[in-house]
C-alpha atoms as a PDB file:
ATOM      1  CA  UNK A   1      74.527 129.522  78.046  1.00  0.00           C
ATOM      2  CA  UNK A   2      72.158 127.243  77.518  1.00  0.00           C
ATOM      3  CA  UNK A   3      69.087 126.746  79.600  1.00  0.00           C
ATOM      4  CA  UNK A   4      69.381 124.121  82.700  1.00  0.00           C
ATOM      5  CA  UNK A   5      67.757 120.864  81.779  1.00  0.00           C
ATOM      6  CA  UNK A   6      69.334 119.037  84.651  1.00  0.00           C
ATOM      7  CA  UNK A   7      68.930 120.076  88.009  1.00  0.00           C
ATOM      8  CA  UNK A   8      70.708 118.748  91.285  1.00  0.00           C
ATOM      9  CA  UNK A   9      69.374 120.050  94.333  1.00  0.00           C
ATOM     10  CA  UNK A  10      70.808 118.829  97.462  1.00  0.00           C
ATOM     11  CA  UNK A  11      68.666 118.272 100.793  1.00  0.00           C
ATOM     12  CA  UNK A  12      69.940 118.659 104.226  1.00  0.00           C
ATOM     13  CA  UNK A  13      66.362 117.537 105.723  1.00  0.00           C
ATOM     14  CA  UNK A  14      65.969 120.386 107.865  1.00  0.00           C
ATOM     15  CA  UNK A  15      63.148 123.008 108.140  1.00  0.00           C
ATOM     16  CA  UNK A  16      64.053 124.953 105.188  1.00  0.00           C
ATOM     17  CA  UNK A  17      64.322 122.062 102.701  1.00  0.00           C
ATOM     18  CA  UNK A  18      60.745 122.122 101.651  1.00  0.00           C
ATOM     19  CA  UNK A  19      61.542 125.985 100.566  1.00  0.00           C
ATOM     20  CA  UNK A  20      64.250 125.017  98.869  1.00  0.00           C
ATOM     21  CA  UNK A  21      62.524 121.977  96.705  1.00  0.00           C
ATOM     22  CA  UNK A  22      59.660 124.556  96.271  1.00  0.00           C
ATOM     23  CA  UNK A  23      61.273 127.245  94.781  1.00  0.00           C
ATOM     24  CA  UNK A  24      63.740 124.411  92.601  1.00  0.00           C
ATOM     25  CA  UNK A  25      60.440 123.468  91.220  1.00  0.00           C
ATOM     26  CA  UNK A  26      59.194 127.168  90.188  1.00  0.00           C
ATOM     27  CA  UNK A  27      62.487 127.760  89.196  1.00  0.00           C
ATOM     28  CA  UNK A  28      62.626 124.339  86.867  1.00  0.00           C
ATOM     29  CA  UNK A  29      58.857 124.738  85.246  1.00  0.00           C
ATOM     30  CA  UNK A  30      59.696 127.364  82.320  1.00  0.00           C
ATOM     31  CA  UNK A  31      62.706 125.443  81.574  1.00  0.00           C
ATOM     32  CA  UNK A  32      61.070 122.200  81.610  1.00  0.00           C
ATOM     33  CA  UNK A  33      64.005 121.026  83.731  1.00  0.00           C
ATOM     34  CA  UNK A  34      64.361 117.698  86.269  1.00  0.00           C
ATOM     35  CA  UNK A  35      65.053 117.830  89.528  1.00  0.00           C
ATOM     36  CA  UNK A  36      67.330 115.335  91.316  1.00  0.00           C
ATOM     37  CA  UNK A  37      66.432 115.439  94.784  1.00  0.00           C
ATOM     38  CA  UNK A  38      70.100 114.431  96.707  1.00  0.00           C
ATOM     39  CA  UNK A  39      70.251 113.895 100.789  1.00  0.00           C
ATOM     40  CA  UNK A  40      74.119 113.200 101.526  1.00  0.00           C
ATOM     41  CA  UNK A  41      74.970 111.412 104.522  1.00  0.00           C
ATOM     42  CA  UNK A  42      78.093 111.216 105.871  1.00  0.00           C
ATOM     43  CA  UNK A  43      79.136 108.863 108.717  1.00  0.00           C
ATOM     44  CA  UNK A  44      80.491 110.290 112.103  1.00  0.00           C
ATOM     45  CA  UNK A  45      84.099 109.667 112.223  1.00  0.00           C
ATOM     46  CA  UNK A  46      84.116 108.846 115.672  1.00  0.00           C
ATOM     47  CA  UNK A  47      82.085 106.162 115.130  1.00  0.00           C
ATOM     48  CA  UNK A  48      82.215 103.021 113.076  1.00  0.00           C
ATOM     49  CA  UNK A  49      79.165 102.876 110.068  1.00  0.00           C
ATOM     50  CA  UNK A  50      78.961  99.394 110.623  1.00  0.00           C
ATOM     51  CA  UNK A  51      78.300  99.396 114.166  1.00  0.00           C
ATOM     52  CA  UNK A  52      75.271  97.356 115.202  1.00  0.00           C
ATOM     53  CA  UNK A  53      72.338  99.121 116.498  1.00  0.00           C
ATOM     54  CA  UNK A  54      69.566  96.718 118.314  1.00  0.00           C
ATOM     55  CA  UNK A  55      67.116  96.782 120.688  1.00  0.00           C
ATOM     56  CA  UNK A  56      64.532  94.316 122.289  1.00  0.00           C
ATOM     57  CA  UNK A  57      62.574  92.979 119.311  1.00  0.00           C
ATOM     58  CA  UNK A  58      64.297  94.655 116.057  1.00  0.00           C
ATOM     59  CA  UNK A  59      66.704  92.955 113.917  1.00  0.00           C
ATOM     60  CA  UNK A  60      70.217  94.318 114.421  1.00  0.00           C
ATOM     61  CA  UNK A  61      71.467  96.638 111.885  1.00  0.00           C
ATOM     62  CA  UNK A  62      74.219  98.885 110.746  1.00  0.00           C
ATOM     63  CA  UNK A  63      74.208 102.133 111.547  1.00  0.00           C
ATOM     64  CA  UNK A  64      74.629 103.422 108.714  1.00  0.00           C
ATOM     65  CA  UNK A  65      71.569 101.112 107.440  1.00  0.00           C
ATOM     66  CA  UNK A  66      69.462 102.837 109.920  1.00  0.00           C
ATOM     67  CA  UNK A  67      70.387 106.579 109.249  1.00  0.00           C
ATOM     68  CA  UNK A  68      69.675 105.554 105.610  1.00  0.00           C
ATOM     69  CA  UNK A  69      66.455 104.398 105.966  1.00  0.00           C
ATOM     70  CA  UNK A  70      65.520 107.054 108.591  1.00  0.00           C
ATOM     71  CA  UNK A  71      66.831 109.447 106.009  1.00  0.00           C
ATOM     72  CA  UNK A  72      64.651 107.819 103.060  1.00  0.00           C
ATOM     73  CA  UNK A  73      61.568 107.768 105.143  1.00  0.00           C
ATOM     74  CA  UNK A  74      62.237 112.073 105.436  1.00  0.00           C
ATOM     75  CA  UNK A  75      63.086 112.236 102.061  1.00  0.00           C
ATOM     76  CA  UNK A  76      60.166 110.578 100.844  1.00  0.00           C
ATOM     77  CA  UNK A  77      57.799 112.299 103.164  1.00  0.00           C
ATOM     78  CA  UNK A  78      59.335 115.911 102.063  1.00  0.00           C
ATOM     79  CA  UNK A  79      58.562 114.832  97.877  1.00  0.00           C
ATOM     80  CA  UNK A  80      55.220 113.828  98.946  1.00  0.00           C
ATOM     81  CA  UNK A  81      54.485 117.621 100.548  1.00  0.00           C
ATOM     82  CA  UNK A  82      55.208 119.421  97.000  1.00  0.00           C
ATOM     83  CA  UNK A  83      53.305 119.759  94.435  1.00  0.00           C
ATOM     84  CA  UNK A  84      55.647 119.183  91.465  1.00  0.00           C
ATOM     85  CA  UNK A  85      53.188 120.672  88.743  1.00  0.00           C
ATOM     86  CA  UNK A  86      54.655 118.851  85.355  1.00  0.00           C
ATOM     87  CA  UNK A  87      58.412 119.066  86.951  1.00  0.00           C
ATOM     88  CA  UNK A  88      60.167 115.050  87.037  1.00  0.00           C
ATOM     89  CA  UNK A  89      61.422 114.702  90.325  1.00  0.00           C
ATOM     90  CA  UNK A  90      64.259 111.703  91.214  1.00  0.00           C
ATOM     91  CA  UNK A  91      64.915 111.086  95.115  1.00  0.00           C
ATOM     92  CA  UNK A  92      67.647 109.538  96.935  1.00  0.00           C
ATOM     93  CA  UNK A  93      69.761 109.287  99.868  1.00  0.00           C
ATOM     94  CA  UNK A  94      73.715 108.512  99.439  1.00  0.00           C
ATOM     95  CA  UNK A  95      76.547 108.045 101.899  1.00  0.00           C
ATOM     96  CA  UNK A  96      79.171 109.858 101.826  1.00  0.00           C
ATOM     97  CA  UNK A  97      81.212 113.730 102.545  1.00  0.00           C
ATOM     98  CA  UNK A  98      78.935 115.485 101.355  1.00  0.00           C
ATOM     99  CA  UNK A  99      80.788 118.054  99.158  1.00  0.00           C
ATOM    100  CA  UNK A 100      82.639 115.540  97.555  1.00  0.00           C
ATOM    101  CA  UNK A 101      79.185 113.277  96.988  1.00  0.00           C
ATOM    102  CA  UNK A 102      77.799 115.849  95.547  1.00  0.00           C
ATOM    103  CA  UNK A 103      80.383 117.530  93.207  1.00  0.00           C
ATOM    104  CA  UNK A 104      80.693 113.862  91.976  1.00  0.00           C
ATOM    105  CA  UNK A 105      77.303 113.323  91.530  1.00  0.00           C
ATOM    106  CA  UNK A 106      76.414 116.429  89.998  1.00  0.00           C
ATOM    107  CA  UNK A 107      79.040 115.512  86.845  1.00  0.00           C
ATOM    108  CA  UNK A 108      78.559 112.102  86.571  1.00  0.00           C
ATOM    109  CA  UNK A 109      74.802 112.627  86.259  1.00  0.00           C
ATOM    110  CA  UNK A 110      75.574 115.125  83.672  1.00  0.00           C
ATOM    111  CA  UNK A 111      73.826 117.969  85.460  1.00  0.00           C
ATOM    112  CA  UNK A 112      73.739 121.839  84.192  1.00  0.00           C
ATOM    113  CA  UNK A 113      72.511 123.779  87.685  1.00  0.00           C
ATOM    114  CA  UNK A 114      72.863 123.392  91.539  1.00  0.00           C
ATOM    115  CA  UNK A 115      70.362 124.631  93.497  1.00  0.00           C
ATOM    116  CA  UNK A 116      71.492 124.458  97.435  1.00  0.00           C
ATOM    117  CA  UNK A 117      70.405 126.039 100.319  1.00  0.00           C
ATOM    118  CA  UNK A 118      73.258 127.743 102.618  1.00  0.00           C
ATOM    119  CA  UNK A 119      72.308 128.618 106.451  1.00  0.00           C
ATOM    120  CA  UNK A 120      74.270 131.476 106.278  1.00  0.00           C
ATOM    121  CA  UNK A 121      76.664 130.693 109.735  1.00  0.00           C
ATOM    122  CA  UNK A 122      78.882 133.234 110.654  1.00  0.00           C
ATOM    123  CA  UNK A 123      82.362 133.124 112.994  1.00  0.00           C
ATOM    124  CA  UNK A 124      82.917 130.066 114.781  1.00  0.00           C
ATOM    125  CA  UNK A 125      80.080 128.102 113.759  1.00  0.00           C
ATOM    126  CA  UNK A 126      81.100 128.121 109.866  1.00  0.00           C
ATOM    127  CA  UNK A 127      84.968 127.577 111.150  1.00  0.00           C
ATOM    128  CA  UNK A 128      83.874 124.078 113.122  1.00  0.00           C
ATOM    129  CA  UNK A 129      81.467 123.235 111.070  1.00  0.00           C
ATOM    130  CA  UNK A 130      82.620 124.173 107.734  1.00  0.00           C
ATOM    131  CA  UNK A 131      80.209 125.707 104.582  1.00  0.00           C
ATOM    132  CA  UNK A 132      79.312 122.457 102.092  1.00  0.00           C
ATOM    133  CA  UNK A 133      77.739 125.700  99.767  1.00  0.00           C
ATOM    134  CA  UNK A 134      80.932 127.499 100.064  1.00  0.00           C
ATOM    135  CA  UNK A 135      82.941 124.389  98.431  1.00  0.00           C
ATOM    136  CA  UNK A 136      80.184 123.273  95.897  1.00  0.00           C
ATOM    137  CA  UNK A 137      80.474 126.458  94.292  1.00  0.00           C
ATOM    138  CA  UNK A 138      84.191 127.171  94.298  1.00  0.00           C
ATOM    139  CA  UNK A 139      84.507 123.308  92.976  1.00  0.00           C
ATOM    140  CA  UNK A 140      81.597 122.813  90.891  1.00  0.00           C
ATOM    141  CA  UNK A 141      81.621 121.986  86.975  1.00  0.00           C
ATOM    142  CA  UNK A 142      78.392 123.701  86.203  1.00  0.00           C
ATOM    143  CA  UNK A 143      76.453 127.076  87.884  1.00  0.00           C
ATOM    144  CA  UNK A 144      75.313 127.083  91.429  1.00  0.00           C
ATOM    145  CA  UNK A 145      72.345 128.724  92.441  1.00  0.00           C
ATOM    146  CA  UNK A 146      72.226 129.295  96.288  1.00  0.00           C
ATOM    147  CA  UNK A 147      69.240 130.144  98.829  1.00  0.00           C
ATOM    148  CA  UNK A 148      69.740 131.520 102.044  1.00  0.00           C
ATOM    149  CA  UNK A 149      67.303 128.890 103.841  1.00  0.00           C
ATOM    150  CA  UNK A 150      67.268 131.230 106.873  1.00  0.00           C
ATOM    151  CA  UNK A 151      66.073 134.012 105.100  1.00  0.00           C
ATOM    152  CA  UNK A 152      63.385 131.700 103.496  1.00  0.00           C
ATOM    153  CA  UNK A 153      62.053 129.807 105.756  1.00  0.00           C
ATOM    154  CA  UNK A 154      60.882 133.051 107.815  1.00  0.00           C
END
């Protein structure tokens, strides 16, 4: 197998992220790998994405226009924490279910390793709210690397 030159690594913005983009950049350096930071977001389904949000003196905008930018503005303020050494580091935030983003992004972008974090939920919690690591690795096209965040960000 050859090494990973390509590396997806998708972001869930909580508290173990920056673990997770840390350790995707030691793990990248010997291989002299990218990273392709990915924060999915997927619109409630209870609510429409194009609903207006507005308040006294803003311009009205989508909802989903203001979880993107509120996600961006994370996103971007996560990068700028890490040092990334020599390691090329791409950022974005996409809509959409996030396994199925993902799975799609990670082939179309021609990428050799996924490197996800996985909160480790147990009983009821992983039945309602489902295990986007579980499905990225039983459905991916190339390896997946997993971190238990919990674990990590101790």
């Amino acid at each position: 197998m050859p090494a990973p030159s390509r590396i997806l690594v998708p972001v869930d913005l909580s508290e173990g992220s920056q673990t997770l983009i840390e350790y995707a950049i030691q793990f990248a350096t010997p291989f002299n790998a990218s990273l392709e930071l990915i924060h999915a977001w997927e619109p409630p389904q209870y609510v429409a994405p194009d609903l207006l949000v507005a308040a006294p003196g803003w311009n009205s905008q989508s909802l989903e226009q203001v979880a993107v930018d509120s996600a961006s503005k994370e996103l971007n303020a996560l990068v700028a924490k890490v040092k990334s050494g020599n390691v090329p580091i791409k950022h974005r935030v996409v809509v959409g279910e996030a396994t199925s983003t993902l799975l799609r992004i990670a082939e179309e972008g021609k990428h050799d390793l996924i490197i996800m974090g996985t909160h480790g939920r147990r009983g009821l919690p992983r039945l309602l709210l489902g295990s986007v690591a579980q499905k990225v690795v039983a459905r991916a096209h190339c390896p997946v690397l997993t971190l238990h965040l919990y674990e990590a960000a101790k």
